[in-house]
PDB file of N, CA and C in Angstrom:
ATOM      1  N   UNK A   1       2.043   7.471 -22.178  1.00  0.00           N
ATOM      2  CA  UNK A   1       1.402   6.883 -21.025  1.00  0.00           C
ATOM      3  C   UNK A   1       0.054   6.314 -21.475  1.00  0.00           C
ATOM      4  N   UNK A   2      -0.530   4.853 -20.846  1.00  0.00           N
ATOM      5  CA  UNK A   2      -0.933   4.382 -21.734  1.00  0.00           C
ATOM      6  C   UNK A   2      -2.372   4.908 -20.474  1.00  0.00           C
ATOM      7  N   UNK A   3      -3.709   4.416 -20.914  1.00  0.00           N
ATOM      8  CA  UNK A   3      -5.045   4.590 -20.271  1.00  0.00           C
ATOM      9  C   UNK A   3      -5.363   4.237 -19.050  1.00  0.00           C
ATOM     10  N   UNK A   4      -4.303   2.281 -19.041  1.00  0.00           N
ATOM     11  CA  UNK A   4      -4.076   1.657 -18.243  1.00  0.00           C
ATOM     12  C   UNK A   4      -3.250   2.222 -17.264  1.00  0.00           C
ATOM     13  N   UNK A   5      -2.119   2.855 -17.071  1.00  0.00           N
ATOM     14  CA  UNK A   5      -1.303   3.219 -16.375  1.00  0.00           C
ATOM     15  C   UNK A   5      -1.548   4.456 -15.698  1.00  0.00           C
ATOM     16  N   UNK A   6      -2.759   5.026 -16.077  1.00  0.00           N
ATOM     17  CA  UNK A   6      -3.314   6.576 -14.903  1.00  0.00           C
ATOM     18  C   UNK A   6      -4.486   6.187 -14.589  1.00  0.00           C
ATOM     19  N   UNK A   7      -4.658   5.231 -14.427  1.00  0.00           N
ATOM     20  CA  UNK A   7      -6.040   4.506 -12.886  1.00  0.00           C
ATOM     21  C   UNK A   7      -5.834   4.816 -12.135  1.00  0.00           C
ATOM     22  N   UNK A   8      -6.581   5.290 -11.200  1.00  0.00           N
ATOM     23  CA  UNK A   8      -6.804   5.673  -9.798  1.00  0.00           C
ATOM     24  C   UNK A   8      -5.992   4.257  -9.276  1.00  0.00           C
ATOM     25  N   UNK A   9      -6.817   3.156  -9.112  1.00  0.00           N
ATOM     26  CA  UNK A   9      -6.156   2.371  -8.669  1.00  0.00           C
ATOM     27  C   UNK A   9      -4.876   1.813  -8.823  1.00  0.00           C
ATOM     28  N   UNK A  10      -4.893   1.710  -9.900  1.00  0.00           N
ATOM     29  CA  UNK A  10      -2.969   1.128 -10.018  1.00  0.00           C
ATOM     30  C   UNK A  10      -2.434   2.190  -8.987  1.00  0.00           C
ATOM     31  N   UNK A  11      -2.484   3.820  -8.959  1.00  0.00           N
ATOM     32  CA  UNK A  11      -2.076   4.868  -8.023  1.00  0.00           C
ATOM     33  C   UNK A  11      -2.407   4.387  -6.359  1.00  0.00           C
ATOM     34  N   UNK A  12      -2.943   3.683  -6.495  1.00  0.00           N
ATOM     35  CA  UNK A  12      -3.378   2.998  -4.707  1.00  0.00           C
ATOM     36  C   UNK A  12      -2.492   2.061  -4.734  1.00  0.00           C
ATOM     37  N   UNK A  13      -2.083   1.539  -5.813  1.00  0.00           N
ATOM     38  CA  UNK A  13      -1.451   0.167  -5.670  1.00  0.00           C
ATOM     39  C   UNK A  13      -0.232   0.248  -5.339  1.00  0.00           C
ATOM     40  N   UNK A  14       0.291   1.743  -6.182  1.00  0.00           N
ATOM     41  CA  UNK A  14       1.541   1.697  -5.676  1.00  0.00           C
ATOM     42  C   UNK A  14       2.224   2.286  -4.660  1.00  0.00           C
ATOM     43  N   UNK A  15       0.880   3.138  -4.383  1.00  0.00           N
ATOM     44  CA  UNK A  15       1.556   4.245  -2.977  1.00  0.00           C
ATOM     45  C   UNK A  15       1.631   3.080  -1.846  1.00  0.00           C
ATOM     46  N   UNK A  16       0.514   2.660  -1.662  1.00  0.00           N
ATOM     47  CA  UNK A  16      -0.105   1.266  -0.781  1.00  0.00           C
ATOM     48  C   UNK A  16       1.175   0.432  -0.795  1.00  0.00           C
ATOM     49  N   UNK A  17       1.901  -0.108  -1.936  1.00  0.00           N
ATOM     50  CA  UNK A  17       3.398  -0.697  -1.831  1.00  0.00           C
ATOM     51  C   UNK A  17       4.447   0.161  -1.002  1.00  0.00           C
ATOM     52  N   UNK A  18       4.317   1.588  -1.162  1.00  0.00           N
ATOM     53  CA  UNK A  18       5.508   2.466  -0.520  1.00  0.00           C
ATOM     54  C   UNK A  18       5.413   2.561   0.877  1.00  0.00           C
ATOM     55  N   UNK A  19       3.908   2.609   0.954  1.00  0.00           N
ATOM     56  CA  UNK A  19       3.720   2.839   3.001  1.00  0.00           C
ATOM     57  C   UNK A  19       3.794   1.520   3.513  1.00  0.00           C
ATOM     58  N   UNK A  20       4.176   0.344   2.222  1.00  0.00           N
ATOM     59  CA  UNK A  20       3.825  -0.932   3.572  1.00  0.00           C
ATOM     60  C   UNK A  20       5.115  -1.093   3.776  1.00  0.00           C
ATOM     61  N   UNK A  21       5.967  -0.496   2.337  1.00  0.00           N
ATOM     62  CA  UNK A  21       7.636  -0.947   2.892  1.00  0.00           C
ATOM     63  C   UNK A  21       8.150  -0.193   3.591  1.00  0.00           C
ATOM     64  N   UNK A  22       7.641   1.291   4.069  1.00  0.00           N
ATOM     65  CA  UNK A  22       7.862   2.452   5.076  1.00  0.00           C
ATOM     66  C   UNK A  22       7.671   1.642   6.429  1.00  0.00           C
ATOM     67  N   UNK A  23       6.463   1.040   6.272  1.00  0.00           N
ATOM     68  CA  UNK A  23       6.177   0.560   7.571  1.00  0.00           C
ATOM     69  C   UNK A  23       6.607  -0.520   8.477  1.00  0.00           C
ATOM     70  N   UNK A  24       7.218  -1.698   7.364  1.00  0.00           N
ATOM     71  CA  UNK A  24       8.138  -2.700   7.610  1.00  0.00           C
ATOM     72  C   UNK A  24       9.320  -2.203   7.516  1.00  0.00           C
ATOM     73  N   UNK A  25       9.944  -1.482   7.733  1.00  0.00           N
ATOM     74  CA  UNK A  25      11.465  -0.532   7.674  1.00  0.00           C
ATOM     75  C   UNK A  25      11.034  -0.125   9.325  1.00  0.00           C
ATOM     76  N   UNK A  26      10.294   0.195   9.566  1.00  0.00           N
ATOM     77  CA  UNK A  26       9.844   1.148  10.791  1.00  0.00           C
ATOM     78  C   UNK A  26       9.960   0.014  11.557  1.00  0.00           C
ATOM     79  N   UNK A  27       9.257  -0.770  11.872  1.00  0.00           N
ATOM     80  CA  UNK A  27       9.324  -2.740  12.168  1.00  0.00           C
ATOM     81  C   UNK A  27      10.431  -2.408  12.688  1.00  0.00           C
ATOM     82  N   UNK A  28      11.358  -3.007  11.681  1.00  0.00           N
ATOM     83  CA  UNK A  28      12.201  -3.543  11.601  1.00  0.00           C
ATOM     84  C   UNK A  28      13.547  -3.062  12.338  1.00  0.00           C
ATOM     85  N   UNK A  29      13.318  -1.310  11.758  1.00  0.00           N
ATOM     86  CA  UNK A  29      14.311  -0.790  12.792  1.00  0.00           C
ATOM     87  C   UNK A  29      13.978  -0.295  14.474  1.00  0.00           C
ATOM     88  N   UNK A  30      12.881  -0.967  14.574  1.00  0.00           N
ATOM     89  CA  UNK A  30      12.182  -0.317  15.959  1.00  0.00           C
ATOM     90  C   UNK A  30      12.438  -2.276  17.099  1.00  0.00           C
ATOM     91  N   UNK A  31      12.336  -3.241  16.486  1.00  0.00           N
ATOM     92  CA  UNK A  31      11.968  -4.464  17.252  1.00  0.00           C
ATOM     93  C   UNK A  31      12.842  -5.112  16.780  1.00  0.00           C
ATOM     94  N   UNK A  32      13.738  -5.225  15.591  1.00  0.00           N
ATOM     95  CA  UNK A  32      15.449  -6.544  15.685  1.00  0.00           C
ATOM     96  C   UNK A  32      16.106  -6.085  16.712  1.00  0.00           C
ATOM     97  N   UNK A  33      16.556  -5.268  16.623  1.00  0.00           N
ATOM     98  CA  UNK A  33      17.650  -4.969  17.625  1.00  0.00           C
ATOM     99  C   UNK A  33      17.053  -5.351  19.158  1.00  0.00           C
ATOM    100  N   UNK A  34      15.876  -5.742  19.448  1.00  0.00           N
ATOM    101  CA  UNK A  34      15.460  -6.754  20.765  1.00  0.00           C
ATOM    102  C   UNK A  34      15.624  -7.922  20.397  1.00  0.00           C
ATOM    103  N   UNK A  35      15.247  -8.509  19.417  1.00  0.00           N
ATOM    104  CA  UNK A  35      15.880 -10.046  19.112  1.00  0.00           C
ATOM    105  C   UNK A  35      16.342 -10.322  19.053  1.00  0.00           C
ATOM    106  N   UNK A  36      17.813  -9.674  18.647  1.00  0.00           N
ATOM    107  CA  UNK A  36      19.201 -10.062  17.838  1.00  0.00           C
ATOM    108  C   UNK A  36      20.139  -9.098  19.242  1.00  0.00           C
ATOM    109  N   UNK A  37      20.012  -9.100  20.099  1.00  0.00           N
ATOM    110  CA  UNK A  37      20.199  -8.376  21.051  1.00  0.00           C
ATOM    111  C   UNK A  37      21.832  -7.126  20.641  1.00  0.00           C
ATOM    112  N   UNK A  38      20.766  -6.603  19.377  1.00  0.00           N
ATOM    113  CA  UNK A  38      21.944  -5.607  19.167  1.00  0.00           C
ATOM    114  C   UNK A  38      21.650  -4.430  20.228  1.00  0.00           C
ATOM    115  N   UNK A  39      22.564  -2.998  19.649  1.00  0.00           N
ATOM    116  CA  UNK A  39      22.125  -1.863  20.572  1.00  0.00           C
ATOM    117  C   UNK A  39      20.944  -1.116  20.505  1.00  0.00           C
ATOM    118  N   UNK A  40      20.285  -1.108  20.855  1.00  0.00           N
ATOM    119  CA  UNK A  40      18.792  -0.506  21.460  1.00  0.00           C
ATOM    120  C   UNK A  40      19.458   1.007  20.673  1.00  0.00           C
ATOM    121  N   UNK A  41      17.781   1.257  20.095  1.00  0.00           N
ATOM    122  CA  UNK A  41      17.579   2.744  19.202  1.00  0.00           C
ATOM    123  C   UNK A  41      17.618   3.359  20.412  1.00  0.00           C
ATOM    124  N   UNK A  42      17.772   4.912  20.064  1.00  0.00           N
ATOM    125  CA  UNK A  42      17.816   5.779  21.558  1.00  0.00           C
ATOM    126  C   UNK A  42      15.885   5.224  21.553  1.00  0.00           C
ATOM    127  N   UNK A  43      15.913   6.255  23.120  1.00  0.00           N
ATOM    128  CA  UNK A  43      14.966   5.665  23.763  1.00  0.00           C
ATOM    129  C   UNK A  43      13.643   7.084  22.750  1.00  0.00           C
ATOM    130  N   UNK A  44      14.103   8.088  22.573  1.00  0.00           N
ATOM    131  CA  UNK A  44      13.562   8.597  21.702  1.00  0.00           C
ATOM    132  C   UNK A  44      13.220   8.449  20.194  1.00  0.00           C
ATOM    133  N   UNK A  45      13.766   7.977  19.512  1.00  0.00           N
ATOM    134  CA  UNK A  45      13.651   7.671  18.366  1.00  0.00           C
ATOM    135  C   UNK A  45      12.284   6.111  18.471  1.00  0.00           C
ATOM    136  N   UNK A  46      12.706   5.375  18.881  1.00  0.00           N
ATOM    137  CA  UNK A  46      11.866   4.062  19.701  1.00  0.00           C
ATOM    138  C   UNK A  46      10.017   4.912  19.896  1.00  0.00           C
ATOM    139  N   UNK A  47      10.303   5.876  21.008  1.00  0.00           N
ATOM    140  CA  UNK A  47       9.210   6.329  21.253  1.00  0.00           C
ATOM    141  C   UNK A  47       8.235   6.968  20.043  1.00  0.00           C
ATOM    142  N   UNK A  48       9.435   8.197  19.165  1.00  0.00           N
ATOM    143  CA  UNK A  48       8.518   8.565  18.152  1.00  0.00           C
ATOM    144  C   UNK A  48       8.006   7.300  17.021  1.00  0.00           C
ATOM    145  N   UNK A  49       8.675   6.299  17.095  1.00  0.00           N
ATOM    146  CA  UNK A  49       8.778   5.015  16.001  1.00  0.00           C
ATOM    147  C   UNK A  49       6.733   4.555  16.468  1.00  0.00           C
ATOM    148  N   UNK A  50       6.550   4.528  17.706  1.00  0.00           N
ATOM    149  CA  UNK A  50       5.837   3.970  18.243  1.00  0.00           C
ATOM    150  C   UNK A  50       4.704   4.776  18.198  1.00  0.00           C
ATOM    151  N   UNK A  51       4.916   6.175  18.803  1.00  0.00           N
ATOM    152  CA  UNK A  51       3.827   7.344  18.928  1.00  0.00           C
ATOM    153  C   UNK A  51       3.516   7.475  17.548  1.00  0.00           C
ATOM    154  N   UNK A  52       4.004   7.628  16.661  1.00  0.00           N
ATOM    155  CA  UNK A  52       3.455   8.514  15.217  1.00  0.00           C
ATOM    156  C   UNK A  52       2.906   7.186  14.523  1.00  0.00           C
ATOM    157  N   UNK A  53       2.933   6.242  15.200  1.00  0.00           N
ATOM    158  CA  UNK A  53       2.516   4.870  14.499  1.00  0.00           C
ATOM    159  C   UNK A  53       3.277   3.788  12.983  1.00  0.00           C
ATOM    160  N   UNK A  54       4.300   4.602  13.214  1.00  0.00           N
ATOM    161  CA  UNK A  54       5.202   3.682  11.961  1.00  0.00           C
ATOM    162  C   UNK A  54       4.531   2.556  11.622  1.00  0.00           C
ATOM    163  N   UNK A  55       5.035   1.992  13.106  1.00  0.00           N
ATOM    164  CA  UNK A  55       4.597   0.189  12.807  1.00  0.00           C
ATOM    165  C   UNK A  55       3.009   0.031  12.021  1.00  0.00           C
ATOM    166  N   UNK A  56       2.425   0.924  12.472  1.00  0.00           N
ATOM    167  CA  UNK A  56       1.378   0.813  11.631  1.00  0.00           C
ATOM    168  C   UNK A  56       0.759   1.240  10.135  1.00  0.00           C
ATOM    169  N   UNK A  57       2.087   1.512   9.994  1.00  0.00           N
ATOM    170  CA  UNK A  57       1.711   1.765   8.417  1.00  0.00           C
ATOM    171  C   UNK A  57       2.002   0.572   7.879  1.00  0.00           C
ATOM    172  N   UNK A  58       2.142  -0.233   7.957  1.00  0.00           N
ATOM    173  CA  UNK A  58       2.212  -1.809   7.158  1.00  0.00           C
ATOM    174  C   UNK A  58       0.883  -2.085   7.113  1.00  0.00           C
ATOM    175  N   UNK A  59       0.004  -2.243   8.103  1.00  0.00           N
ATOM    176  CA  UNK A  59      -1.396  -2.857   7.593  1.00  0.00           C
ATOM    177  C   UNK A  59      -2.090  -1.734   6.925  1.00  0.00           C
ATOM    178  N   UNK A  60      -1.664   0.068   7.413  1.00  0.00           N
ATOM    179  CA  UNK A  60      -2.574   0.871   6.538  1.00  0.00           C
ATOM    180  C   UNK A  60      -2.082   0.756   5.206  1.00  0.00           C
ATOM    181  N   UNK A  61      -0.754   0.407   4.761  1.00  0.00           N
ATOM    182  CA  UNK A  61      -0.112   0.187   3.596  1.00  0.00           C
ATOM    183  C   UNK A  61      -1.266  -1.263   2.485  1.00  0.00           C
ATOM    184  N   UNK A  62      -1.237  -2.222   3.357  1.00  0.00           N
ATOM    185  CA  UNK A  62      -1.979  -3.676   2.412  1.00  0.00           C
ATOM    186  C   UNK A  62      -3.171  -2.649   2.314  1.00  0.00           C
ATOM    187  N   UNK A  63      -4.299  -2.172   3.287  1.00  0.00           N
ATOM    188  CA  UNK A  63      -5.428  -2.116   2.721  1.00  0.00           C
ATOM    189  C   UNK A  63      -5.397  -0.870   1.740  1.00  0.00           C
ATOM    190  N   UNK A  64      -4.601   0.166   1.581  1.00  0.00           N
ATOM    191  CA  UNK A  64      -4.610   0.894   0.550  1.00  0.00           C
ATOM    192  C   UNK A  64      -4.419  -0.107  -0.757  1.00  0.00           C
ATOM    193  N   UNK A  65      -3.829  -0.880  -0.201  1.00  0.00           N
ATOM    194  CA  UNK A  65      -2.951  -1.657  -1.684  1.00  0.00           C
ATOM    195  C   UNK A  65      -4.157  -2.844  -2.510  1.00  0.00           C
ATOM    196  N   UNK A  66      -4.946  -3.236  -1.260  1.00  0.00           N
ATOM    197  CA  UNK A  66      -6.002  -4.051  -1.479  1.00  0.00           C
ATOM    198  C   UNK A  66      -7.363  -3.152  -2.090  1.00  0.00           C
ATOM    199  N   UNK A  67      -7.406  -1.553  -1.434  1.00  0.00           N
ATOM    200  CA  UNK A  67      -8.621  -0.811  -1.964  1.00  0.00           C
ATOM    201  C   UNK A  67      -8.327  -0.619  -3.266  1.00  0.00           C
ATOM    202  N   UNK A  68      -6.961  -0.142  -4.146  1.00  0.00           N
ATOM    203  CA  UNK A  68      -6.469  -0.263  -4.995  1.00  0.00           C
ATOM    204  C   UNK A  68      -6.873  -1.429  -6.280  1.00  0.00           C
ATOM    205  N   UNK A  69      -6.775  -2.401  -5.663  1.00  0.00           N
ATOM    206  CA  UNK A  69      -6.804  -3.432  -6.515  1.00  0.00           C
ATOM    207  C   UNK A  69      -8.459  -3.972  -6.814  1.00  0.00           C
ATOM    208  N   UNK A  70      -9.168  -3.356  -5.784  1.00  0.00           N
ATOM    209  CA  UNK A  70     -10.464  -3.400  -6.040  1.00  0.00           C
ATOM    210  C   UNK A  70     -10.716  -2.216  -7.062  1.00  0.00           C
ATOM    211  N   UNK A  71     -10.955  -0.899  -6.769  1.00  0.00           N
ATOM    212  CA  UNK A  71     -10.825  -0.212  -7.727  1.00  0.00           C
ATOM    213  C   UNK A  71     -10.473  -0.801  -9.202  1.00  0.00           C
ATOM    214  N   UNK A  72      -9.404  -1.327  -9.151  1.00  0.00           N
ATOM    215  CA  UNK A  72      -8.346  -1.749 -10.684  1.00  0.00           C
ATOM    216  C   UNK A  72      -9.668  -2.604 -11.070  1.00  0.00           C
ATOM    217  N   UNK A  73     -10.284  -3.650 -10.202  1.00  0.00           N
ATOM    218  CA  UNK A  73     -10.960  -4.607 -10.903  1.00  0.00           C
ATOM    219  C   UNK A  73     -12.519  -4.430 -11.541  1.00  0.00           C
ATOM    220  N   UNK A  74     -12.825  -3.015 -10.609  1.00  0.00           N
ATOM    221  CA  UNK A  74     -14.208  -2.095 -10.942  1.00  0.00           C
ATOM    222  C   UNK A  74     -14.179  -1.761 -12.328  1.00  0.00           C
ATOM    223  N   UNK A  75     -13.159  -1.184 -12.117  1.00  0.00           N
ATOM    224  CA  UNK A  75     -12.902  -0.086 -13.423  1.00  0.00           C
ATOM    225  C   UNK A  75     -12.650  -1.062 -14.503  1.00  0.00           C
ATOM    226  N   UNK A  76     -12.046  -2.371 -14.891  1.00  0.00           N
ATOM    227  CA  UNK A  76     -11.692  -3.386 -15.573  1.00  0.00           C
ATOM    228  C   UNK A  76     -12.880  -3.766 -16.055  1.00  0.00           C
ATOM    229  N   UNK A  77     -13.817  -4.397 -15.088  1.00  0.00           N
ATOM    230  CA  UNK A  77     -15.183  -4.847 -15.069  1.00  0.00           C
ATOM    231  C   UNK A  77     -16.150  -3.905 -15.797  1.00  0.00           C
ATOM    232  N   UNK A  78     -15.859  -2.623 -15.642  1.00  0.00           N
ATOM    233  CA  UNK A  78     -16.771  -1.471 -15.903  1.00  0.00           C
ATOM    234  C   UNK A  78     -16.792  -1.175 -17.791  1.00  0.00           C
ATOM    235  N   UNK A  79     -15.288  -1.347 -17.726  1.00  0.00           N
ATOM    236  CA  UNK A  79     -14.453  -0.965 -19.134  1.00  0.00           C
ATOM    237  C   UNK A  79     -15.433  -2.461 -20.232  1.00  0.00           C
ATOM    238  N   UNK A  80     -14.963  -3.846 -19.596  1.00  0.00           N
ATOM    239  CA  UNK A  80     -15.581  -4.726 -20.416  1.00  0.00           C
ATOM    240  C   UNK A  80     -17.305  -4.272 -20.437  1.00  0.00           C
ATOM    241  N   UNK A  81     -17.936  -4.482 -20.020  1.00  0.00           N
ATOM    242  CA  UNK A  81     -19.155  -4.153 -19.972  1.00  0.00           C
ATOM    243  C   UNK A  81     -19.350  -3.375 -20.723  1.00  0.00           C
ATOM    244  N   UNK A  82     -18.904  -1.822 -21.192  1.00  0.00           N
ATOM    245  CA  UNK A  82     -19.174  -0.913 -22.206  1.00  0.00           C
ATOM    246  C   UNK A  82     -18.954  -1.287 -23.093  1.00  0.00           C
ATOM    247  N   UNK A  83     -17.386  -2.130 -23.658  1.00  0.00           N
ATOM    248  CA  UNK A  83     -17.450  -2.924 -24.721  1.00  0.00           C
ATOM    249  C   UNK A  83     -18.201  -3.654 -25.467  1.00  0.00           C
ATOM    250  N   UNK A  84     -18.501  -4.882 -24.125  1.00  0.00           N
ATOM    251  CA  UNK A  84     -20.225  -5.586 -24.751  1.00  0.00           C
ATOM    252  C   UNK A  84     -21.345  -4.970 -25.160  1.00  0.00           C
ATOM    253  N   UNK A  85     -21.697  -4.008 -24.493  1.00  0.00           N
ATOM    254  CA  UNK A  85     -22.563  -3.181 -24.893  1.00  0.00           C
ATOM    255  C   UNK A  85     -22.510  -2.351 -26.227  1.00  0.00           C
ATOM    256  N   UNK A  86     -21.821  -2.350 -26.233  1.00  0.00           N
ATOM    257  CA  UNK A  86     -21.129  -1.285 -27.531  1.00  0.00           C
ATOM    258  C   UNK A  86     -20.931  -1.943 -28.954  1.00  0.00           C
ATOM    259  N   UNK A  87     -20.540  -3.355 -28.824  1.00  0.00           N
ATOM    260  CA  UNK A  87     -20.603  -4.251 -29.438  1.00  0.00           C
ATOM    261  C   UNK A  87     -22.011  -5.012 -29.776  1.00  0.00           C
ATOM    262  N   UNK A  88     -23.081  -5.111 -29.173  1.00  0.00           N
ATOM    263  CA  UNK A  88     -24.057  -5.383 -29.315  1.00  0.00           C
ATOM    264  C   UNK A  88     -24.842  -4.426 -29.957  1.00  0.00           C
ATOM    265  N   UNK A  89     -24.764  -2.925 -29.464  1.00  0.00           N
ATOM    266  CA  UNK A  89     -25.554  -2.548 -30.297  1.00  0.00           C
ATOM    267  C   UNK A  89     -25.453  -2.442 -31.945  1.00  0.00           C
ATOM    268  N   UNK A  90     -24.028  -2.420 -32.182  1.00  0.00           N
ATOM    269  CA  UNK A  90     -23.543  -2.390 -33.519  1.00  0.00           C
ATOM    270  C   UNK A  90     -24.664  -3.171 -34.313  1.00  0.00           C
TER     271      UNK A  90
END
């Protein structure tokens, strides 16, 4: 496992990918079946879809995925900088 691959952030990046596709699954099985006028989820399943906030794990999903990628670019930024430095003093 390389230095690159146990960043905090890349770890935001990818959980942040899992809750946004949790959350577009949740979407998806909560609001087609009104468009496509298939059969309606029970009326419970619908409700918990709604109450526990599924649907909203898609946008909490991007900004994990976006805090992530800031992180990635800190730590990137941070990494060159010691280099230069390190290199200069030589």
């Amino acid at each position: 496992m390389t230095r690159q691959s146990r960043d905090a952030g890349d770890t935001l990046v990818r959980v942040g990918g899992v809750v946004f596709v949790l959350g577009m699954l949740a979407v998806i099985a909560t609001f087609v079946p009104y468009v496509l006028d298939l059969p309606r989820l029970p009326s419970i399943a619908w409700g918990l879809s709604i109450a526990w906030g599924l649907s909203m794990m898609m946008p909490f999903g991007l900004l994990v995925t976006l805090v992530g990628l800031f992180v990635t670019a800190r730590t990137e930024s941070r990494r060159r900088r010691a280099a230069r430095e390190a290199a200069a003093a030589r």
